[in-house]
N, C-alpha and C. Protein backbone atom coordinates (compact mmCIF):
# COMPACT_ATOMS: atom_id res chain seq x y z
N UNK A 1 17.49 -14.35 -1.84
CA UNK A 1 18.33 -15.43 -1.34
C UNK A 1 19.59 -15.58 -2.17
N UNK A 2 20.29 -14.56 -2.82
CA UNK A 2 21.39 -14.53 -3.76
C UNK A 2 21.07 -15.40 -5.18
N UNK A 3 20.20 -15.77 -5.22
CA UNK A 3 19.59 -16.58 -7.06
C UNK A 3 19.42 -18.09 -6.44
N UNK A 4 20.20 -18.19 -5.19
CA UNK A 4 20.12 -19.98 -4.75
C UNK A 4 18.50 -20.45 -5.16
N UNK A 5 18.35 -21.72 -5.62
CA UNK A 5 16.86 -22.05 -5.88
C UNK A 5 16.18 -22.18 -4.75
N UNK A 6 15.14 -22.73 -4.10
CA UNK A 6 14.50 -22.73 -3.07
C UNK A 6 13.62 -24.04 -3.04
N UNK A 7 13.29 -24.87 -2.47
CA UNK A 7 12.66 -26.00 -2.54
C UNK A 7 11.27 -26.04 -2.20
N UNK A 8 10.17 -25.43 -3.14
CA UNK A 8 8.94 -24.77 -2.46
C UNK A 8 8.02 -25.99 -2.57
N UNK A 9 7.46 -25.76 -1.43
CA UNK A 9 6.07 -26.83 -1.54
C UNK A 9 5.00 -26.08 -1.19
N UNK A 10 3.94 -26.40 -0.93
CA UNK A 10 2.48 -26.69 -0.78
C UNK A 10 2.15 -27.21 0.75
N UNK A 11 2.41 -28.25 0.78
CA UNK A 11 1.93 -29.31 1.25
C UNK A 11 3.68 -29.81 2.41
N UNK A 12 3.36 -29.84 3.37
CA UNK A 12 4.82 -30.20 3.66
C UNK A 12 4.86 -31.38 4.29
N UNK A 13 3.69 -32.27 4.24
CA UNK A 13 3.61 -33.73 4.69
C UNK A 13 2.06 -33.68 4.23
N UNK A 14 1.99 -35.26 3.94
CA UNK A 14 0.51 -35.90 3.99
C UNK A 14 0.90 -37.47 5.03
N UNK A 15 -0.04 -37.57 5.78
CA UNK A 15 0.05 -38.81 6.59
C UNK A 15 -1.35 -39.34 6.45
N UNK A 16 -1.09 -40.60 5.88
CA UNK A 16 -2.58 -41.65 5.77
C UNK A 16 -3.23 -41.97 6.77
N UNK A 17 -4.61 -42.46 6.94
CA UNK A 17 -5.62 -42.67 7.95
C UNK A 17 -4.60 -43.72 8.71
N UNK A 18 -4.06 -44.51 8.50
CA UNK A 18 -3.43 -45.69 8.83
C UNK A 18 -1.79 -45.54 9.88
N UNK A 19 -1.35 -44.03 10.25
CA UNK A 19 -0.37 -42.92 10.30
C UNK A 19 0.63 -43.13 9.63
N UNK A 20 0.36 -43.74 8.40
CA UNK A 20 1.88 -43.99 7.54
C UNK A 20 2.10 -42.51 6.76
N UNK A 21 3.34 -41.51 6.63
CA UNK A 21 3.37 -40.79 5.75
C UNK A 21 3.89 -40.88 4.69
N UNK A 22 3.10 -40.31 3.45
CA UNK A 22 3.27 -40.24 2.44
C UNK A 22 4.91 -39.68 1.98
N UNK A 23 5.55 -40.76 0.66
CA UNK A 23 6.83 -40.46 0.38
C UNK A 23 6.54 -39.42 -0.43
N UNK A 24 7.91 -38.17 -0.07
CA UNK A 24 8.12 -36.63 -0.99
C UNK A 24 7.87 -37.04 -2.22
N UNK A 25 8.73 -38.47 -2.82
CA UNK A 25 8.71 -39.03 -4.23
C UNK A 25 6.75 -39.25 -4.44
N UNK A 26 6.71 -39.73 -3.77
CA UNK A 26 4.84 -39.90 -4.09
C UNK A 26 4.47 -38.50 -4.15
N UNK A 27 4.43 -37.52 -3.11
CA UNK A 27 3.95 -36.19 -3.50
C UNK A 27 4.76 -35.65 -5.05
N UNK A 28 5.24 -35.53 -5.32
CA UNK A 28 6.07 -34.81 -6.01
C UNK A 28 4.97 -35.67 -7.74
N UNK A 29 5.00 -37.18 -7.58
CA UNK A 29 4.26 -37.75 -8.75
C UNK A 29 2.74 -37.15 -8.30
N UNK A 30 2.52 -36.79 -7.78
CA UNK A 30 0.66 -36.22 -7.49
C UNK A 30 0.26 -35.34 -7.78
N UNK A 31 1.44 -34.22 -7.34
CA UNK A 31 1.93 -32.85 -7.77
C UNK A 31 1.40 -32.87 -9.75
N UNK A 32 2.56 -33.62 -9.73
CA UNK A 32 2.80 -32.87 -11.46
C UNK A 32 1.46 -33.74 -12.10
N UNK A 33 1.27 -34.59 -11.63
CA UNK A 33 -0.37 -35.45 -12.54
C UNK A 33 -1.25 -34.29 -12.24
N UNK A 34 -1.44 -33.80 -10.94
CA UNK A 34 -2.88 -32.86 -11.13
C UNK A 34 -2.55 -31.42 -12.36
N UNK A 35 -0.93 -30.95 -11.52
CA UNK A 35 -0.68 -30.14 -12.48
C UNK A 35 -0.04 -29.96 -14.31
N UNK A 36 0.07 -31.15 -14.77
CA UNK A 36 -0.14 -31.65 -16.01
C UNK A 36 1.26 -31.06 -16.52
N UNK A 37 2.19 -30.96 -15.35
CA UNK A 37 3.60 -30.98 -15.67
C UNK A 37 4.75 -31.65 -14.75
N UNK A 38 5.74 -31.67 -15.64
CA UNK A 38 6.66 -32.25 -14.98
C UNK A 38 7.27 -31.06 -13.76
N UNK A 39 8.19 -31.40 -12.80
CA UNK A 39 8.24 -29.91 -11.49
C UNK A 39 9.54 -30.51 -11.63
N UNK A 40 10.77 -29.92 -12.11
CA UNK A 40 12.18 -29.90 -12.17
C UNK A 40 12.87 -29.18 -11.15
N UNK A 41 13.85 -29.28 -11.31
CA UNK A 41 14.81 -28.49 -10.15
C UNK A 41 15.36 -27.35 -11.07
N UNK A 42 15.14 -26.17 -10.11
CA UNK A 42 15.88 -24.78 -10.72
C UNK A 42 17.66 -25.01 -10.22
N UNK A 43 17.83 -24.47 -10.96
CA UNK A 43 19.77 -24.43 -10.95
C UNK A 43 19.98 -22.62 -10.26
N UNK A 44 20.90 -22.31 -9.79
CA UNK A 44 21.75 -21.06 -9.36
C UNK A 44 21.73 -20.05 -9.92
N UNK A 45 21.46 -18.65 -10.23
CA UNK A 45 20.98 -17.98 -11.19
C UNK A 45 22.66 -17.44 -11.33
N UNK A 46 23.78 -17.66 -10.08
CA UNK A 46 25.25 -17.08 -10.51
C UNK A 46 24.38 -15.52 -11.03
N UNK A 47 23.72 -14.70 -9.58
CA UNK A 47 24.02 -13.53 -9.58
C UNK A 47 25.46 -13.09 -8.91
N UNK A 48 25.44 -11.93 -9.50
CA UNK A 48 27.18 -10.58 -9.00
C UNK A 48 26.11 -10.46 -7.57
N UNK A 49 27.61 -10.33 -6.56
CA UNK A 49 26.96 -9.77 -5.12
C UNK A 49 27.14 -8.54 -5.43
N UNK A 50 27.50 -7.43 -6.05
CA UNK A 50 26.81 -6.61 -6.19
C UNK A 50 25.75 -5.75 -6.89
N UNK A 51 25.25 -6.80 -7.30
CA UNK A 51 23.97 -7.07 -8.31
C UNK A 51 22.91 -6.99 -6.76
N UNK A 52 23.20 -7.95 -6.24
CA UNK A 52 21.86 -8.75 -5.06
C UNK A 52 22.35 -7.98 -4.21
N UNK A 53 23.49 -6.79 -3.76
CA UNK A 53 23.58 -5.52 -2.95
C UNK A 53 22.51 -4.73 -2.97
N UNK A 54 22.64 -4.09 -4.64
CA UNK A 54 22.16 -2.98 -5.60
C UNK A 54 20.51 -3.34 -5.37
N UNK A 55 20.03 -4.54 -5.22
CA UNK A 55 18.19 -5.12 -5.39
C UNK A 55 17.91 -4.83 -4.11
N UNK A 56 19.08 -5.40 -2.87
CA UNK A 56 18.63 -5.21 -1.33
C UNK A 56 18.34 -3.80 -1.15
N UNK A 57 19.60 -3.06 -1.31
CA UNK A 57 19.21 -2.10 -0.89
C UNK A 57 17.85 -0.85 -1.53
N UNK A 58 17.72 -1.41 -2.44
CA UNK A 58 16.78 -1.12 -3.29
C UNK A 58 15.22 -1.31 -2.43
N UNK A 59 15.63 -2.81 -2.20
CA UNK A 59 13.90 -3.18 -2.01
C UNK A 59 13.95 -2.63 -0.16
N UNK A 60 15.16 -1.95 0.42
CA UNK A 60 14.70 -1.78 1.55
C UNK A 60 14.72 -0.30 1.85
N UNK A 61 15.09 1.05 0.70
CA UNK A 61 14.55 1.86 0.18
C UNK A 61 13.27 1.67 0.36
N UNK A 62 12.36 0.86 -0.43
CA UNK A 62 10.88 0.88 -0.29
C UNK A 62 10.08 1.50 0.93
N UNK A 63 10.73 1.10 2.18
CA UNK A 63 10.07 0.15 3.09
C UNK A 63 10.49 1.62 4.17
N UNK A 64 11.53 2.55 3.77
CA UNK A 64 12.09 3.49 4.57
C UNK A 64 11.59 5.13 3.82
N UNK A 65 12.03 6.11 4.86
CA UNK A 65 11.01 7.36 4.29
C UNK A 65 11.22 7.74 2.50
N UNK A 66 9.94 8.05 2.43
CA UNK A 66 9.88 8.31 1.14
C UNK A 66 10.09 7.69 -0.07
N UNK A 67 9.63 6.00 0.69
CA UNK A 67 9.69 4.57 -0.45
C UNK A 67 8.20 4.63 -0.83
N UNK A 68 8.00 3.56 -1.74
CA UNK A 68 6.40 3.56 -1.77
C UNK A 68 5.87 3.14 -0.95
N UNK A 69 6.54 1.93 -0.10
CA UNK A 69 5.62 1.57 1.73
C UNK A 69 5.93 1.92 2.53
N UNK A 70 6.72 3.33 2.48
CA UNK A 70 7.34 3.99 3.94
C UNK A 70 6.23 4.30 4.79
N UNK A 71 4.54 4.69 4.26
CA UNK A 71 3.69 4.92 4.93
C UNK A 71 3.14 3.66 5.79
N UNK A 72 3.21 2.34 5.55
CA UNK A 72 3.06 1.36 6.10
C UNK A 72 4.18 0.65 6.81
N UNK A 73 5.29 0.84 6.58
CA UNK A 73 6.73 0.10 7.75
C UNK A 73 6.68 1.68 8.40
N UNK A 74 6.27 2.43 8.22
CA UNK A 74 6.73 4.27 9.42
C UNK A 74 6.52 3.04 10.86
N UNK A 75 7.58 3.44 11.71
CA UNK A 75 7.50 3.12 12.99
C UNK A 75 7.29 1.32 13.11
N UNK A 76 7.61 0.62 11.93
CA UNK A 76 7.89 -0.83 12.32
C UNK A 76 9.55 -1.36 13.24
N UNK A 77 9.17 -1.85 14.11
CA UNK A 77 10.16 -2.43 14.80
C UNK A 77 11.22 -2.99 13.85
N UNK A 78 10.74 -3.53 13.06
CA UNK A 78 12.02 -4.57 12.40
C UNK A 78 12.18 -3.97 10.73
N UNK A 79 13.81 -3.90 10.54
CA UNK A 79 14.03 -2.97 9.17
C UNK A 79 13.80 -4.08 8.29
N UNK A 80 13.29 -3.90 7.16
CA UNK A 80 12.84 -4.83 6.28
C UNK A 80 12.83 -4.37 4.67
N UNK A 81 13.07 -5.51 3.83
CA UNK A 81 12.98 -5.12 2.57
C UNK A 81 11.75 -5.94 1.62
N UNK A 82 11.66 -4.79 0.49
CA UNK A 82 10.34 -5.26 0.17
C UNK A 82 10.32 -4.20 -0.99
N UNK A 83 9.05 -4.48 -1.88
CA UNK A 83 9.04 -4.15 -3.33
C UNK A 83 7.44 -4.04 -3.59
N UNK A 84 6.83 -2.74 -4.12
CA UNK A 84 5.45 -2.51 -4.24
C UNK A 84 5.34 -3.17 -6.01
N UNK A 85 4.43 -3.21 -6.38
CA UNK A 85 3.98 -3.35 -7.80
C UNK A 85 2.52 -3.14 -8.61
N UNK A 86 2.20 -2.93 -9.66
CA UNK A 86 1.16 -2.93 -9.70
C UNK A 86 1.30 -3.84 -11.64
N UNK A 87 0.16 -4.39 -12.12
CA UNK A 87 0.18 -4.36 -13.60
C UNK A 87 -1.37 -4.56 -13.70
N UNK A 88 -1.30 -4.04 -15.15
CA UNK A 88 -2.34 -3.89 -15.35
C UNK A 88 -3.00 -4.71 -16.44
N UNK A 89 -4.32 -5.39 -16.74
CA UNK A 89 -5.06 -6.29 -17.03
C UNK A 89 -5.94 -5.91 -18.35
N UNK A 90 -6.43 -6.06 -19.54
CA UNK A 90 -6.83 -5.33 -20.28
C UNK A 90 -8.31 -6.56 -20.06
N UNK A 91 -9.36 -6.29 -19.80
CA UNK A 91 -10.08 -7.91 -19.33
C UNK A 91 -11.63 -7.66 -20.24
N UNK A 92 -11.91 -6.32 -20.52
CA UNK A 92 -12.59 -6.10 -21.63
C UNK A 92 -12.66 -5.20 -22.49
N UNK A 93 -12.87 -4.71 -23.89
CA UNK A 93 -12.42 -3.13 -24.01
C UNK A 93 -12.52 -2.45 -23.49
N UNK A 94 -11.84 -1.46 -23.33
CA UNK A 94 -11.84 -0.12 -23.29
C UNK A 94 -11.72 -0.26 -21.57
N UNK A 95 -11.59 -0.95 -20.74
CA UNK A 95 -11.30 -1.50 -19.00
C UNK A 95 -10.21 -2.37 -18.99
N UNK A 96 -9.67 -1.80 -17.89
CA UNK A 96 -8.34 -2.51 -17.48
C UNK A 96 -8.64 -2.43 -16.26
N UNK A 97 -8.01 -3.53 -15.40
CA UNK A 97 -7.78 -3.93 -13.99
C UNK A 97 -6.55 -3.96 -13.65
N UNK A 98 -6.22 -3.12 -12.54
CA UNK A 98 -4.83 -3.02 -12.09
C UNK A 98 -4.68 -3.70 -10.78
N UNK A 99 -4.09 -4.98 -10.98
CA UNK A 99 -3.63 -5.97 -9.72
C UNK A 99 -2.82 -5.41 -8.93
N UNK A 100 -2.57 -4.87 -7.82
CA UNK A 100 -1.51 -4.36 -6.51
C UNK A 100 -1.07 -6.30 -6.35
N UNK A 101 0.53 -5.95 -5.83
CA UNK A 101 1.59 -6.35 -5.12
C UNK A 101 2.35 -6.11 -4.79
N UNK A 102 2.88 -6.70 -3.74
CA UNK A 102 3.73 -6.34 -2.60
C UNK A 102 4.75 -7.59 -1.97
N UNK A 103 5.89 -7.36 -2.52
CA UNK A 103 6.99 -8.66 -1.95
C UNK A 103 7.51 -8.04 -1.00
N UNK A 104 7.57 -8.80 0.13
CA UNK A 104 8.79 -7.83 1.09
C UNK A 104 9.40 -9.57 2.07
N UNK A 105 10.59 -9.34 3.14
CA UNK A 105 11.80 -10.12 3.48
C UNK A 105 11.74 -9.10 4.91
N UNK A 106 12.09 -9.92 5.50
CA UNK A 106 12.37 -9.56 7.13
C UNK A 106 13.04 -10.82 8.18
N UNK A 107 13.52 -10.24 9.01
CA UNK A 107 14.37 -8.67 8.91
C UNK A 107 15.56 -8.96 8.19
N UNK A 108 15.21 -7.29 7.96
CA UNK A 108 16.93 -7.08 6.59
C UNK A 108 17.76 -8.04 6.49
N UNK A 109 18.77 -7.69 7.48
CA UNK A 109 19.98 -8.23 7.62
C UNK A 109 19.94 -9.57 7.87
N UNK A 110 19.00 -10.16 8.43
CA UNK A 110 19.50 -11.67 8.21
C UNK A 110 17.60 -11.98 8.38
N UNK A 111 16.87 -12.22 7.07
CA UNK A 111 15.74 -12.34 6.52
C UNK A 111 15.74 -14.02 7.17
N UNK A 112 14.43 -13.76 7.41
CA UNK A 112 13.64 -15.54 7.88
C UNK A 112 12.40 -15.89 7.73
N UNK A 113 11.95 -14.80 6.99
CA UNK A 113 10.50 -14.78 6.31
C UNK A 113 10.58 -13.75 4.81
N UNK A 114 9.90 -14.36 3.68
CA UNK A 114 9.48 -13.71 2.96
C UNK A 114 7.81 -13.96 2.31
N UNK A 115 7.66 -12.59 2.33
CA UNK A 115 6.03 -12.75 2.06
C UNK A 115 5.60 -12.32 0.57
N UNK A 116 4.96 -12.67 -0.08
CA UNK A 116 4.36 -11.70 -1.65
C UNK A 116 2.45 -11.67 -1.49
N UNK A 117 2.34 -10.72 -1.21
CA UNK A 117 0.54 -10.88 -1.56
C UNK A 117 0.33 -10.12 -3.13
N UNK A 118 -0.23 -10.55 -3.56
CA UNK A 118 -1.39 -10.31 -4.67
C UNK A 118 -2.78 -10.11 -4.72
N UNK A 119 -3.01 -8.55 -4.68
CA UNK A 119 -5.02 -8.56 -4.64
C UNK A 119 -5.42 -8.27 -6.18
N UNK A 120 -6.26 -8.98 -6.77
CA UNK A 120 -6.45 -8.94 -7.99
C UNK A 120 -7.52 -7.39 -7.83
N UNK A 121 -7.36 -6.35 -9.02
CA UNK A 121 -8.09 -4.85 -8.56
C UNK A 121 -7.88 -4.33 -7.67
N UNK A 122 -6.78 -4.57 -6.79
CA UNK A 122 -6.31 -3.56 -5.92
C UNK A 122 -5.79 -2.64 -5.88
N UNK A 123 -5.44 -2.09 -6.73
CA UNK A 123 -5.05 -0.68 -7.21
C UNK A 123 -3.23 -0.54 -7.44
N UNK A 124 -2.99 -0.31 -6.03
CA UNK A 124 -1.81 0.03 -5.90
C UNK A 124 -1.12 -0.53 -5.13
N UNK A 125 0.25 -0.91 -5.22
CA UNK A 125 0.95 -1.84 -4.02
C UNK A 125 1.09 -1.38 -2.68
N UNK A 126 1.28 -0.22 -2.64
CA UNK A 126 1.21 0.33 -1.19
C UNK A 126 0.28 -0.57 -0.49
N UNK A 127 -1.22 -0.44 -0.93
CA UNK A 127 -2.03 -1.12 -0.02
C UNK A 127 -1.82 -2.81 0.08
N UNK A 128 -1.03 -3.38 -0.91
CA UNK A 128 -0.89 -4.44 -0.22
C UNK A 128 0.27 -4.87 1.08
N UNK A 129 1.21 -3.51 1.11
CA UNK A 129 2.16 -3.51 1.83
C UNK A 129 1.38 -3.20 3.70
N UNK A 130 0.69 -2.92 3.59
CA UNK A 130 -0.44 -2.76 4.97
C UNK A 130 -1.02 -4.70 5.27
N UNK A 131 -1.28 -5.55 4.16
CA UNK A 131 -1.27 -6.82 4.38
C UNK A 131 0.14 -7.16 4.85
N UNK A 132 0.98 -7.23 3.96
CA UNK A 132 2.46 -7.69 4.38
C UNK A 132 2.90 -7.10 5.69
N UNK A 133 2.62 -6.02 6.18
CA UNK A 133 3.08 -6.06 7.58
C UNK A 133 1.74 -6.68 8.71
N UNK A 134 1.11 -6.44 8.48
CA UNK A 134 0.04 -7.18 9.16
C UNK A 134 0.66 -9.10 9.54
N UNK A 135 0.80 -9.18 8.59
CA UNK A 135 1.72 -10.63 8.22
C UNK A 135 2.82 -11.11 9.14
N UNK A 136 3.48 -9.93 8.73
CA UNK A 136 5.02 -9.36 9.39
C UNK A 136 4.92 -9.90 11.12
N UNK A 137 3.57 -8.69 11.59
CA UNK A 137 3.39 -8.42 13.21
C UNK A 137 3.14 -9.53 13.49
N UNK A 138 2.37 -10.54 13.15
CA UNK A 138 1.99 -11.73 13.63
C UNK A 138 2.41 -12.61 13.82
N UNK A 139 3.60 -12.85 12.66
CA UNK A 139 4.89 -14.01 12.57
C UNK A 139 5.71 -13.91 13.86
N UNK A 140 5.89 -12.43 13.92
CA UNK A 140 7.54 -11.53 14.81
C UNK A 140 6.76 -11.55 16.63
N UNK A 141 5.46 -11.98 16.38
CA UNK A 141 4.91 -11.90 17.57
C UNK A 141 4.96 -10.38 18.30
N UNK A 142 4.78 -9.36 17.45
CA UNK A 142 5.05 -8.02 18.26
C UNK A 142 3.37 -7.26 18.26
N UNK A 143 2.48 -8.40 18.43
CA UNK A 143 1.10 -7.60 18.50
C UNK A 143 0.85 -8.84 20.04
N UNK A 144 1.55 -9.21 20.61
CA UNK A 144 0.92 -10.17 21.80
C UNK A 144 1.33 -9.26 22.63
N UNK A 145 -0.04 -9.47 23.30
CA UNK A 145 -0.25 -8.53 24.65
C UNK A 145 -0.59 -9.20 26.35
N UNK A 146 -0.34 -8.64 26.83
CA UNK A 146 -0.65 -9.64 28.32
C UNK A 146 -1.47 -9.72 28.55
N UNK A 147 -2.23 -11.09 28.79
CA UNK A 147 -3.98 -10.88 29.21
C UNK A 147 -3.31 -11.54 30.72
N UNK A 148 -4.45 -10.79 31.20
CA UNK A 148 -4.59 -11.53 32.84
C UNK A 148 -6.32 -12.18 33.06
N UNK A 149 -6.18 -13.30 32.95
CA UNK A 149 -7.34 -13.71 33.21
C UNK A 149 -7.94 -14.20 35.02
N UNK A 150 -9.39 -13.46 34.96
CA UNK A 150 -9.16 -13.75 36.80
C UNK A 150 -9.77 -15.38 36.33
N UNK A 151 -9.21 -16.62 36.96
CA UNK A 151 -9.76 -17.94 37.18
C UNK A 151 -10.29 -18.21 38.50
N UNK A 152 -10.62 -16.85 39.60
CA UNK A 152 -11.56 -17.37 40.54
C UNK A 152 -13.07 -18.20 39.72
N UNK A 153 -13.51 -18.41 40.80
CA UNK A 153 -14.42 -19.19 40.31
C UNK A 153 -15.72 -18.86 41.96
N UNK A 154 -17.07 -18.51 41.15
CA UNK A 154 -18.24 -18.37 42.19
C UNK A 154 -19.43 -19.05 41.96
N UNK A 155 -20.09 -19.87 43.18
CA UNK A 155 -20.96 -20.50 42.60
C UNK A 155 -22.25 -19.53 42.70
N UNK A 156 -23.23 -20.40 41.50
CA UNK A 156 -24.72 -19.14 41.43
C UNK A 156 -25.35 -20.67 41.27
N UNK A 157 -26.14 -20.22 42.15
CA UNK A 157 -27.52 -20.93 41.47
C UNK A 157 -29.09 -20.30 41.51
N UNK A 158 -29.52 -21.45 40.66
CA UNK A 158 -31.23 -20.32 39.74
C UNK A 158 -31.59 -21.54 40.15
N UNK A 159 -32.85 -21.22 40.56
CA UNK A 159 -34.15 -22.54 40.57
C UNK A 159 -35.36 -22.09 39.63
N UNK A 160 -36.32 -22.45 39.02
CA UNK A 160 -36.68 -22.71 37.95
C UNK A 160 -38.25 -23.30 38.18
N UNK A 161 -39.11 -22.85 38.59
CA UNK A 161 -40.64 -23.02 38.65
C UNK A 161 -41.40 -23.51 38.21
C-alpha cells in the first residue's frame, strides 16, 4: 500500500443484546486491556516509489513463470503479487521446524485484497501459495458455477401397517 498505515481490526462492530453498538473508543479500551498494551497509530513509512516499484514487481515475479508460486498462479485468471517464505524454529535440540508463508495482493494493478497465511511445519511457501489462491478463487468468485435446480415437485405417498 506504498508504507501508508492501515487501520486493522479484528472485530469490525460489536452490537449489545439491547441493539446498541458498541463505541470504536470502547473497542479499542478492550482491545489493549486483554492485550496488555497500549495499540497506537503507525505513521507513513515515506517509502521512494521506486523502492515500492522494485518490491511490486518483485512480489509479482513470484506469482509468474519460474517464481516460487508460478506452479500455483500457472493459468490464474487474475495477475497478482505475492511473496513465498519460510523460517525456521530451533524448538528442541538438534530439531528445527520450518514454518511456510505466503503473502500475496490481487489483482496487480489495482489490489483489493491482500492475504498472508502461515502453517506452522509447513515446509515451504509454495504450499502455502495453493491456500492463498484457493482464497483468491473464492473472494474473485471465479469457482461459481451454474446449478439448475429442477423445483418440480411430485406427490408420493407410503401407508404404513
Amino acid at each position: 500500500n506504498g508504507g501508508h498505515p492501515i487501520d486493522m481490526t479484528l472485530v469490525k462492530s460489536v452490537i449489545k443484546s439491547n441493539g446498541v453498538q458498541v463505541s470504536n473508543d470502547e473497542l479499542i479500551k478492550y482491545e489493549e486491556k486483554k492485550l496488555n498494551r497500549e495499540i497506537t497509530k503507525t505513521e507513513d513509512k515515506n517509502i521512494s516509489e521506486s523502492t515500492i516499484r522494485a518490491v511490486h514487481e518483485g512480489m509479482k515475479s513470484v506469482a509468474e513463470e519460474g517464481g516460487t508460486a508460478s506452479t500455483a498462479f500457472r493459468d490464474f485468471a487474475i495477475e497478482i503479487g505475492g511473496k513465498t517464505g519460510s523460517a525456521e524454529m530451533t524448538s528442541r535440540k538438534d530439531s528445527k521446524d520450518v514454518y511456510a508463508w505466503f503473502a500475496g495482493f490481487a489483482p496487480y494493478e489495482n489490489p483489493e485484497i491482500a492475504i498472508v497465511v502461515m502453517v506452522e511445519k509447513g515446509g515451504h511457501g509454495y504450499y502455502t501459495a495453493e491456500v492463498v489462491k484457493d482464497i483468491m478463487t473464492e473472494y474473485f468468485g471465479m469457482n461459481i458455477q451454474q446449478i439448475n435446480e429442477d423445483m418440480s415437485a411430485s406427490i408420493e405417498i407410503e401407508s404404513f401397517r
